[in-house]
PDB file of N, CA and C in Angstrom:
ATOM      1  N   UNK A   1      12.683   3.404   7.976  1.00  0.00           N
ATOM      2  CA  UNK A   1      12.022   2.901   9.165  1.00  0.00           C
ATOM      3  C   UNK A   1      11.735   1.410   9.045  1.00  0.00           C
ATOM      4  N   UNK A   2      11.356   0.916   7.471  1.00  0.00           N
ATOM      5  CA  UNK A   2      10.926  -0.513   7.418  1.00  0.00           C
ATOM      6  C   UNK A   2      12.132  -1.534   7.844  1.00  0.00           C
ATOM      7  N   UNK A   3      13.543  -0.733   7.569  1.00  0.00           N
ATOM      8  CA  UNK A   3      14.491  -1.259   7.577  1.00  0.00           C
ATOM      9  C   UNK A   3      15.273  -1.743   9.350  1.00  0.00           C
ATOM     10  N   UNK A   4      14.769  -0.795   9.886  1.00  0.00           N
ATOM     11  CA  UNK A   4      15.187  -0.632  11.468  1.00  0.00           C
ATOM     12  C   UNK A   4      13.988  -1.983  11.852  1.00  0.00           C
ATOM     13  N   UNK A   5      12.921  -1.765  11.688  1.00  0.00           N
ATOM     14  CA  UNK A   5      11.734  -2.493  11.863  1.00  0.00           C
ATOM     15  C   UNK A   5      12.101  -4.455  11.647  1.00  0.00           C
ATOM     16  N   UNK A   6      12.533  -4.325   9.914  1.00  0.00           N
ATOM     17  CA  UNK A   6      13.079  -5.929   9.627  1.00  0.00           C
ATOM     18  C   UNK A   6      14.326  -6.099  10.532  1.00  0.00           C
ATOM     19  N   UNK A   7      15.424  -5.218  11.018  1.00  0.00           N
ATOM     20  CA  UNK A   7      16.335  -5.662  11.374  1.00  0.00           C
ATOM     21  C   UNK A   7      15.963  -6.028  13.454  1.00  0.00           C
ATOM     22  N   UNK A   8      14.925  -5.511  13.758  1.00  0.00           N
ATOM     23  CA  UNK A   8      15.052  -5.506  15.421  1.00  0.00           C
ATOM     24  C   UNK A   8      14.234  -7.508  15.354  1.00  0.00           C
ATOM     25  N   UNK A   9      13.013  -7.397  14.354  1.00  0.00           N
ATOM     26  CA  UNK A   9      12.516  -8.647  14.165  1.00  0.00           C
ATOM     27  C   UNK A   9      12.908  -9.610  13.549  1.00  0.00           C
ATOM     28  N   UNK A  10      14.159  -9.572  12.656  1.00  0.00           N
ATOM     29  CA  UNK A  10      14.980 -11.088  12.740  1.00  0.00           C
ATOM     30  C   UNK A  10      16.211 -11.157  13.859  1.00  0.00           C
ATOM     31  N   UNK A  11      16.475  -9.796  14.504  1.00  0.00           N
ATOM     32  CA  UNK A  11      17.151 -10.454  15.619  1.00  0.00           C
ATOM     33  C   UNK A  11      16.543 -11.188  16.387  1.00  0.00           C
ATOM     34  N   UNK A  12      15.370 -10.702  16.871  1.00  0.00           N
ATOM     35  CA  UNK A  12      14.490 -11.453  17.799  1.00  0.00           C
ATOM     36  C   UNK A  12      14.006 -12.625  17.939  1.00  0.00           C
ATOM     37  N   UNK A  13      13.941 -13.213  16.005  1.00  0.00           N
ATOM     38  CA  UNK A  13      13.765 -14.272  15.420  1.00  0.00           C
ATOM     39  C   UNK A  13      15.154 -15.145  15.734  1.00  0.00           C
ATOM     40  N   UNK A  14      15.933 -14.751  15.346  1.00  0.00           N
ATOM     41  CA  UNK A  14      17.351 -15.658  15.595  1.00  0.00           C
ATOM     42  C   UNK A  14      17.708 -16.229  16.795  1.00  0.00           C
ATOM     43  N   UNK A  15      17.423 -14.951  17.971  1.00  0.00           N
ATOM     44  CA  UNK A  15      17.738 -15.336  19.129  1.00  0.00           C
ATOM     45  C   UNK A  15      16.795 -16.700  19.734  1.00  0.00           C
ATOM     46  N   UNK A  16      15.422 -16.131  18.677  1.00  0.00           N
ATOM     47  CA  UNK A  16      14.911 -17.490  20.100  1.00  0.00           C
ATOM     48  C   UNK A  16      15.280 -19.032  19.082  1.00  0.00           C
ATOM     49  N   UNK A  17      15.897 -18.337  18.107  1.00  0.00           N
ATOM     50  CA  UNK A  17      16.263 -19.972  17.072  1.00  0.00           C
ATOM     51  C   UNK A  17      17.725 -20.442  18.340  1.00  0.00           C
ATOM     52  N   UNK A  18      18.110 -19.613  18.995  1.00  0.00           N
ATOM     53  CA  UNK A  18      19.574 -19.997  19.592  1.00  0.00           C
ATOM     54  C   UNK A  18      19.329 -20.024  20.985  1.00  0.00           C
ATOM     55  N   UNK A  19      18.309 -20.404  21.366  1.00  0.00           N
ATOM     56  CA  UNK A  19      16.680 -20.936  22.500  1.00  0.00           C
ATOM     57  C   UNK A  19      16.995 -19.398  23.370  1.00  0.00           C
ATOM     58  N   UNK A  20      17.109 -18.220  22.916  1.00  0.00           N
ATOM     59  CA  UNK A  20      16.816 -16.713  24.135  1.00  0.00           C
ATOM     60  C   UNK A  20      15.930 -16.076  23.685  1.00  0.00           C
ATOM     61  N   UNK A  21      14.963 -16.064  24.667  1.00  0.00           N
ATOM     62  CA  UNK A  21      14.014 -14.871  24.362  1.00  0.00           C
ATOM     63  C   UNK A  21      14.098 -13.515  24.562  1.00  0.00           C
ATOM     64  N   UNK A  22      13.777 -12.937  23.310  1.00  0.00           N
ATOM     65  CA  UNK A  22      14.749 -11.211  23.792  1.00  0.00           C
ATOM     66  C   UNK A  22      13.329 -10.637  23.234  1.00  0.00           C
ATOM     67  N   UNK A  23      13.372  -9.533  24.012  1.00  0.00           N
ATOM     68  CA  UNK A  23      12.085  -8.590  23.970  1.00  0.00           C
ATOM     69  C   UNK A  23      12.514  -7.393  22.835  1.00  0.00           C
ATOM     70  N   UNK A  24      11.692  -6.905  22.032  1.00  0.00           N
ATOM     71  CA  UNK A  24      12.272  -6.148  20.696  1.00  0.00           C
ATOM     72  C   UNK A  24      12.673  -4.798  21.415  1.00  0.00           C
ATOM     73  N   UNK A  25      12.691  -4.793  22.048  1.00  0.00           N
ATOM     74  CA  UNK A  25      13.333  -3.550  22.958  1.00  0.00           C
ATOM     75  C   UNK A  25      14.554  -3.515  22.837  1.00  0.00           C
ATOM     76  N   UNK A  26      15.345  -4.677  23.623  1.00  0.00           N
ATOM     77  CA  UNK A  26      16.248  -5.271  23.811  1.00  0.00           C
ATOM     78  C   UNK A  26      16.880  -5.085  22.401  1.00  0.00           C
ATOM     79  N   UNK A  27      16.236  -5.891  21.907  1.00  0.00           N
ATOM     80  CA  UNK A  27      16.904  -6.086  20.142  1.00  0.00           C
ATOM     81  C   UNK A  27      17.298  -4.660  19.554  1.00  0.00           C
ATOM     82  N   UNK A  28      16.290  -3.943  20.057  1.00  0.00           N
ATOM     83  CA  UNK A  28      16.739  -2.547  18.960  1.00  0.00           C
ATOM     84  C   UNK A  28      17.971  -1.781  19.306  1.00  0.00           C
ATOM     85  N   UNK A  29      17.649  -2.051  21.250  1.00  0.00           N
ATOM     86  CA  UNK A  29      19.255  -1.404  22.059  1.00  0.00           C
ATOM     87  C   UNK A  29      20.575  -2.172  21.321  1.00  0.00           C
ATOM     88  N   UNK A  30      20.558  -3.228  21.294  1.00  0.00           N
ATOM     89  CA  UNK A  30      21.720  -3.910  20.623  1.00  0.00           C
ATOM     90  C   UNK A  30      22.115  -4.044  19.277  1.00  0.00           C
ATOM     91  N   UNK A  31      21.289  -3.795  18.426  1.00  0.00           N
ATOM     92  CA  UNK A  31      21.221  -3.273  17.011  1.00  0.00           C
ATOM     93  C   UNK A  31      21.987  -2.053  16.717  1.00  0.00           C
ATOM     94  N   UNK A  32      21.280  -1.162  17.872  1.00  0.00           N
ATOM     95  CA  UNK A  32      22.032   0.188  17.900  1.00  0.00           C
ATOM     96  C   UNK A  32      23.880   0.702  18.296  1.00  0.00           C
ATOM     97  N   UNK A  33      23.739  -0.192  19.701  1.00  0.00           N
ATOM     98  CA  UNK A  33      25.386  -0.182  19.965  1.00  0.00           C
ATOM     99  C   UNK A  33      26.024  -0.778  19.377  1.00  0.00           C
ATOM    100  N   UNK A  34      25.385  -1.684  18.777  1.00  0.00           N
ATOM    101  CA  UNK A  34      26.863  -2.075  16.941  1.00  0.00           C
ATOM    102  C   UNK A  34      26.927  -1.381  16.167  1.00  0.00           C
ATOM    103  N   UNK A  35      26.031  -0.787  15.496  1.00  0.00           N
ATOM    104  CA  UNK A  35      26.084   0.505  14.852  1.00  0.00           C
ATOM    105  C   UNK A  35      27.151   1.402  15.320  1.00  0.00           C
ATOM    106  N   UNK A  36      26.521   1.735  16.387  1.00  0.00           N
ATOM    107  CA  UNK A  36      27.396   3.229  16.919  1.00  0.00           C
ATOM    108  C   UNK A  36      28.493   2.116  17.345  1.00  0.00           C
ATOM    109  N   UNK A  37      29.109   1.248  17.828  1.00  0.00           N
ATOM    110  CA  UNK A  37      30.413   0.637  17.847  1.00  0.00           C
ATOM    111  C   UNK A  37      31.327   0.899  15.699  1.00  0.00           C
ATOM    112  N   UNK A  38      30.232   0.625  15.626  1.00  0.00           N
ATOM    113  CA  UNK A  38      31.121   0.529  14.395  1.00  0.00           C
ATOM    114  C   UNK A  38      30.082   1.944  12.819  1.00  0.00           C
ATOM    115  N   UNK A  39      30.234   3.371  13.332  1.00  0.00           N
ATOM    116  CA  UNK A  39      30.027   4.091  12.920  1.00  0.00           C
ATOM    117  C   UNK A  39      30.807   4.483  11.479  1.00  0.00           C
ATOM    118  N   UNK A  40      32.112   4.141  11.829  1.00  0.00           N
ATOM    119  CA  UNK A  40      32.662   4.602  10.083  1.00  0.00           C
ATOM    120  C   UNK A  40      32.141   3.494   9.082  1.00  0.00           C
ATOM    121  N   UNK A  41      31.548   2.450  10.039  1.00  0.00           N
ATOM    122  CA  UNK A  41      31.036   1.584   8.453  1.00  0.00           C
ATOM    123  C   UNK A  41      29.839   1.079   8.190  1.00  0.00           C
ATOM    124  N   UNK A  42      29.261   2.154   9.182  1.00  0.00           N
ATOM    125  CA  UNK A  42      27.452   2.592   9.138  1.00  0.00           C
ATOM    126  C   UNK A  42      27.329   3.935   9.026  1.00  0.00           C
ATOM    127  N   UNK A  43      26.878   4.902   7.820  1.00  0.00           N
ATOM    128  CA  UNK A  43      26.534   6.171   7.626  1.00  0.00           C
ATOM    129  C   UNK A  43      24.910   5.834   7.821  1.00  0.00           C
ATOM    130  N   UNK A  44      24.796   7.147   8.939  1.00  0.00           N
ATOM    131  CA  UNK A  44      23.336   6.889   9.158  1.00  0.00           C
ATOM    132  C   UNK A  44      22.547   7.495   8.348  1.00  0.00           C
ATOM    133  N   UNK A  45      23.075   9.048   7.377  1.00  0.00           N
ATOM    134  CA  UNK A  45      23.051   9.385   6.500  1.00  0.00           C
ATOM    135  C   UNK A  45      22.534   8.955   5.145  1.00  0.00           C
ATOM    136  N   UNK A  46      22.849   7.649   4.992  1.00  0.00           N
ATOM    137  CA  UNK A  46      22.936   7.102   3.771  1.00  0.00           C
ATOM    138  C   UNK A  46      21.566   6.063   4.042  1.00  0.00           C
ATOM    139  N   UNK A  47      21.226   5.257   3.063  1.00  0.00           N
ATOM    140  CA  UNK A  47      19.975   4.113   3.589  1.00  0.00           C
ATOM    141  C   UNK A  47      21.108   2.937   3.481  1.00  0.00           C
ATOM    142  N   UNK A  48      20.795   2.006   4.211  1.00  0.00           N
ATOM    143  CA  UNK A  48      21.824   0.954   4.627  1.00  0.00           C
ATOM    144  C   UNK A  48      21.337  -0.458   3.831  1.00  0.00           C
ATOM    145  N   UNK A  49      22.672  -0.599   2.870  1.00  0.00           N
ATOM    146  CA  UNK A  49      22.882  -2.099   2.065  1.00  0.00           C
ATOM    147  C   UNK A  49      22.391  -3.173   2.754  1.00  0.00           C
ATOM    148  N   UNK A  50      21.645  -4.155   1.885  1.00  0.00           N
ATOM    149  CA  UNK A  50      20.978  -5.014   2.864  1.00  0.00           C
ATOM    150  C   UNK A  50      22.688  -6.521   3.271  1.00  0.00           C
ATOM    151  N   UNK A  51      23.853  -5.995   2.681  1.00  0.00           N
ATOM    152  CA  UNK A  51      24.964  -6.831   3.218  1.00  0.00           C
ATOM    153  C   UNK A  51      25.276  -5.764   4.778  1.00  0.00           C
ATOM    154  N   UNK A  52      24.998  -4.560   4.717  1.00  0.00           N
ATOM    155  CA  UNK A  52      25.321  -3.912   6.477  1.00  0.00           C
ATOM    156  C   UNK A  52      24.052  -4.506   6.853  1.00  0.00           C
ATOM    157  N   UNK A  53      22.724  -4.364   6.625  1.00  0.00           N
ATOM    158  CA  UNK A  53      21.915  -4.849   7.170  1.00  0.00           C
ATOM    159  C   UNK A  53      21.971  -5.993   8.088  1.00  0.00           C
ATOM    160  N   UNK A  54      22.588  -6.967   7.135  1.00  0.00           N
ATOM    161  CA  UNK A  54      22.817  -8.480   7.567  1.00  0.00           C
ATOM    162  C   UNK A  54      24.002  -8.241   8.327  1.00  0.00           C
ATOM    163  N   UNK A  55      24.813  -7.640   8.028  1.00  0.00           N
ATOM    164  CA  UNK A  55      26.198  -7.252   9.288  1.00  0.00           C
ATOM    165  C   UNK A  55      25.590  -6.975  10.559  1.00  0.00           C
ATOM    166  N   UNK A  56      24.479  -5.769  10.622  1.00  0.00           N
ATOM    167  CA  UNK A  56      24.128  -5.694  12.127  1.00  0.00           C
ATOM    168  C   UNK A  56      23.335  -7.252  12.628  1.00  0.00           C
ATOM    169  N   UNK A  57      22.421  -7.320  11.822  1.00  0.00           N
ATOM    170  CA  UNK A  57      21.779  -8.174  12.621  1.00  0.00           C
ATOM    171  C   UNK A  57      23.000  -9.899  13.176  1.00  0.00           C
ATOM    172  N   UNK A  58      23.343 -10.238  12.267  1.00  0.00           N
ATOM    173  CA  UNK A  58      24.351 -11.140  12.429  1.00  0.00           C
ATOM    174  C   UNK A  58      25.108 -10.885  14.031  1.00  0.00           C
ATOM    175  N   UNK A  59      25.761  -9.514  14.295  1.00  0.00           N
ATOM    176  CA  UNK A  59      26.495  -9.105  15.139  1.00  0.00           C
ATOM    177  C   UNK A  59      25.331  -8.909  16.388  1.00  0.00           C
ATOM    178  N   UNK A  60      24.627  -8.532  15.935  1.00  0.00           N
ATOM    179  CA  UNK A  60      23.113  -8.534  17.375  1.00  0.00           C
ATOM    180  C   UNK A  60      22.937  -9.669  18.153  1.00  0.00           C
ATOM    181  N   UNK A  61      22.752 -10.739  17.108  1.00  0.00           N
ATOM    182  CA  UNK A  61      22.358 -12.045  17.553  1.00  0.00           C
ATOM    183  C   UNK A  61      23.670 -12.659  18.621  1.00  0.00           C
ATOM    184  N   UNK A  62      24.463 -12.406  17.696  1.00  0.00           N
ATOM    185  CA  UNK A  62      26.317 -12.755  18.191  1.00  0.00           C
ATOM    186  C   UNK A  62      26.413 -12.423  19.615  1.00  0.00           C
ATOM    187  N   UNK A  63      25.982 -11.077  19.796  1.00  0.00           N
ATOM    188  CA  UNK A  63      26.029 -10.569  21.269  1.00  0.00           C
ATOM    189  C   UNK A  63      25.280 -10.891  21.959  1.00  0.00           C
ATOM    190  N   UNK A  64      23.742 -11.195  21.516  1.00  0.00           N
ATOM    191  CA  UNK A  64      22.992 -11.738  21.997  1.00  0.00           C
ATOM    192  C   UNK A  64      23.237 -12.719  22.807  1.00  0.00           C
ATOM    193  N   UNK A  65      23.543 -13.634  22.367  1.00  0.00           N
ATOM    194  CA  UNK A  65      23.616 -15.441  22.782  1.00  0.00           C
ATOM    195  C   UNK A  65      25.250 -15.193  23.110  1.00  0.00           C
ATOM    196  N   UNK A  66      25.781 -14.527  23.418  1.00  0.00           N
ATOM    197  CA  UNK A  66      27.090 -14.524  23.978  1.00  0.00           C
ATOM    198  C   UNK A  66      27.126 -15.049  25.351  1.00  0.00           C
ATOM    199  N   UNK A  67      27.814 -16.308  25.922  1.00  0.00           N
ATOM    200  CA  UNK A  67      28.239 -16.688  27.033  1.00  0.00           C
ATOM    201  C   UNK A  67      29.351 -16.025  27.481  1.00  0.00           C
ATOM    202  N   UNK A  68      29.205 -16.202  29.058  1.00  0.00           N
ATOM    203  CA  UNK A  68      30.387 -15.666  29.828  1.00  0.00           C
ATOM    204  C   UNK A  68      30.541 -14.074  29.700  1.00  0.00           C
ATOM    205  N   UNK A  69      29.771 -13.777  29.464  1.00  0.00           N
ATOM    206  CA  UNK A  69      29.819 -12.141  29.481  1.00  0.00           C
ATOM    207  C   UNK A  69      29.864 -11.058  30.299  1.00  0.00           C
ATOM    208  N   UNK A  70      29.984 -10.747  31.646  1.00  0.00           N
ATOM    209  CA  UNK A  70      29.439 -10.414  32.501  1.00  0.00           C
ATOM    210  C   UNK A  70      28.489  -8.798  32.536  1.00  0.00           C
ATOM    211  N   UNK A  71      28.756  -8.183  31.620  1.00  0.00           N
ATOM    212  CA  UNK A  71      27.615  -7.179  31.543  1.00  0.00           C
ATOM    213  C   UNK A  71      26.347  -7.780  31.090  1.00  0.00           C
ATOM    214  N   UNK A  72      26.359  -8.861  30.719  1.00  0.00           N
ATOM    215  CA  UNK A  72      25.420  -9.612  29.981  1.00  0.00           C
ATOM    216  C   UNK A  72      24.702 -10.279  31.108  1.00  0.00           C
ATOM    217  N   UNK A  73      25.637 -10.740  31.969  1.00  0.00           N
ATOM    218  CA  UNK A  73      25.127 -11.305  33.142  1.00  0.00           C
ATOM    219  C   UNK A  73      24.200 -10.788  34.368  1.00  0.00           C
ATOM    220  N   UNK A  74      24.678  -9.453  34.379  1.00  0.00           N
ATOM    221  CA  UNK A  74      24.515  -8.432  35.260  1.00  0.00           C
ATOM    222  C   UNK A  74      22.888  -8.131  34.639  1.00  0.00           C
ATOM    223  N   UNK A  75      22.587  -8.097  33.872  1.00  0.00           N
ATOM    224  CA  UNK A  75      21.402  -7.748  33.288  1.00  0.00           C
ATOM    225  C   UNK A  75      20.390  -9.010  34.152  1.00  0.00           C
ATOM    226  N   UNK A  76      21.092 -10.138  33.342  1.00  0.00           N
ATOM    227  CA  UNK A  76      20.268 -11.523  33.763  1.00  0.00           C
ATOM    228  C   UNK A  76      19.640 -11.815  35.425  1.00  0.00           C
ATOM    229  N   UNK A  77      20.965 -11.267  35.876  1.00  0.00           N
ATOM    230  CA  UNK A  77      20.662 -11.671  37.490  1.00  0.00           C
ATOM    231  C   UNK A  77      19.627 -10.476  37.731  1.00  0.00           C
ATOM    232  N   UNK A  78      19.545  -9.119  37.247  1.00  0.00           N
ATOM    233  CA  UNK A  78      18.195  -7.903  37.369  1.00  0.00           C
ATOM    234  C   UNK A  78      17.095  -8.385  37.181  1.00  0.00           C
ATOM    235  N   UNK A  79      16.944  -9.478  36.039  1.00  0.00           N
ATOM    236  CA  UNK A  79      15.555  -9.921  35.778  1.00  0.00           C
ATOM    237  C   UNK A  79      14.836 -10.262  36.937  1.00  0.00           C
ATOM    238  N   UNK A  80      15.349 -11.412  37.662  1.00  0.00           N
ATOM    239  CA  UNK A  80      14.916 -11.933  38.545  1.00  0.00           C
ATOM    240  C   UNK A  80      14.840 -11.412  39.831  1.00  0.00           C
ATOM    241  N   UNK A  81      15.174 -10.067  40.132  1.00  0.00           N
ATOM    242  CA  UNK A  81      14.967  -9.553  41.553  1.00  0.00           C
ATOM    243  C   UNK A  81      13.812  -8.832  41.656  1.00  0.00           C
TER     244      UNK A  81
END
């Protein structure tokens, strides 16, 4: 659990280093669909190496601050209505 916990709060940390503010909500949803994107090289089974560790979060942030995205976008323009 400590591990899910460090990984949703340095995404959150990174993102606003790459000026986005992401709500740890957010962070944990996107933490998660890399995972489950990339399941044969995350056993959830197992407790997770702090080099996968740093794989998800790395890839969180990545998606995070991704331009030109348009599911990404689609979110953005929801905020504001």
């Amino acid at each position: 659990m400590d591990n899910i916990k460090d990984i949703v709060e340095t995404v959150v940390r990174g993102c606003a280093l790459g000026g986005l503010e992401v709500q740890e909500l957010l962070a944990a949803f996107v933490a998660r669909t890399v995972v489950e994107e990339h399941a044969s090289s995350f056993s959830l089974d197992k407790p997770i190496t702090e080099s996968r560790k740093d794989e998800v979060i790395l890839r969180s942030i990545e998606r995070l601050l991704e331009r030109d995205n348009p599911s990404l976008e689609v979110c953005e323009v929801a905020k504001y209505r």
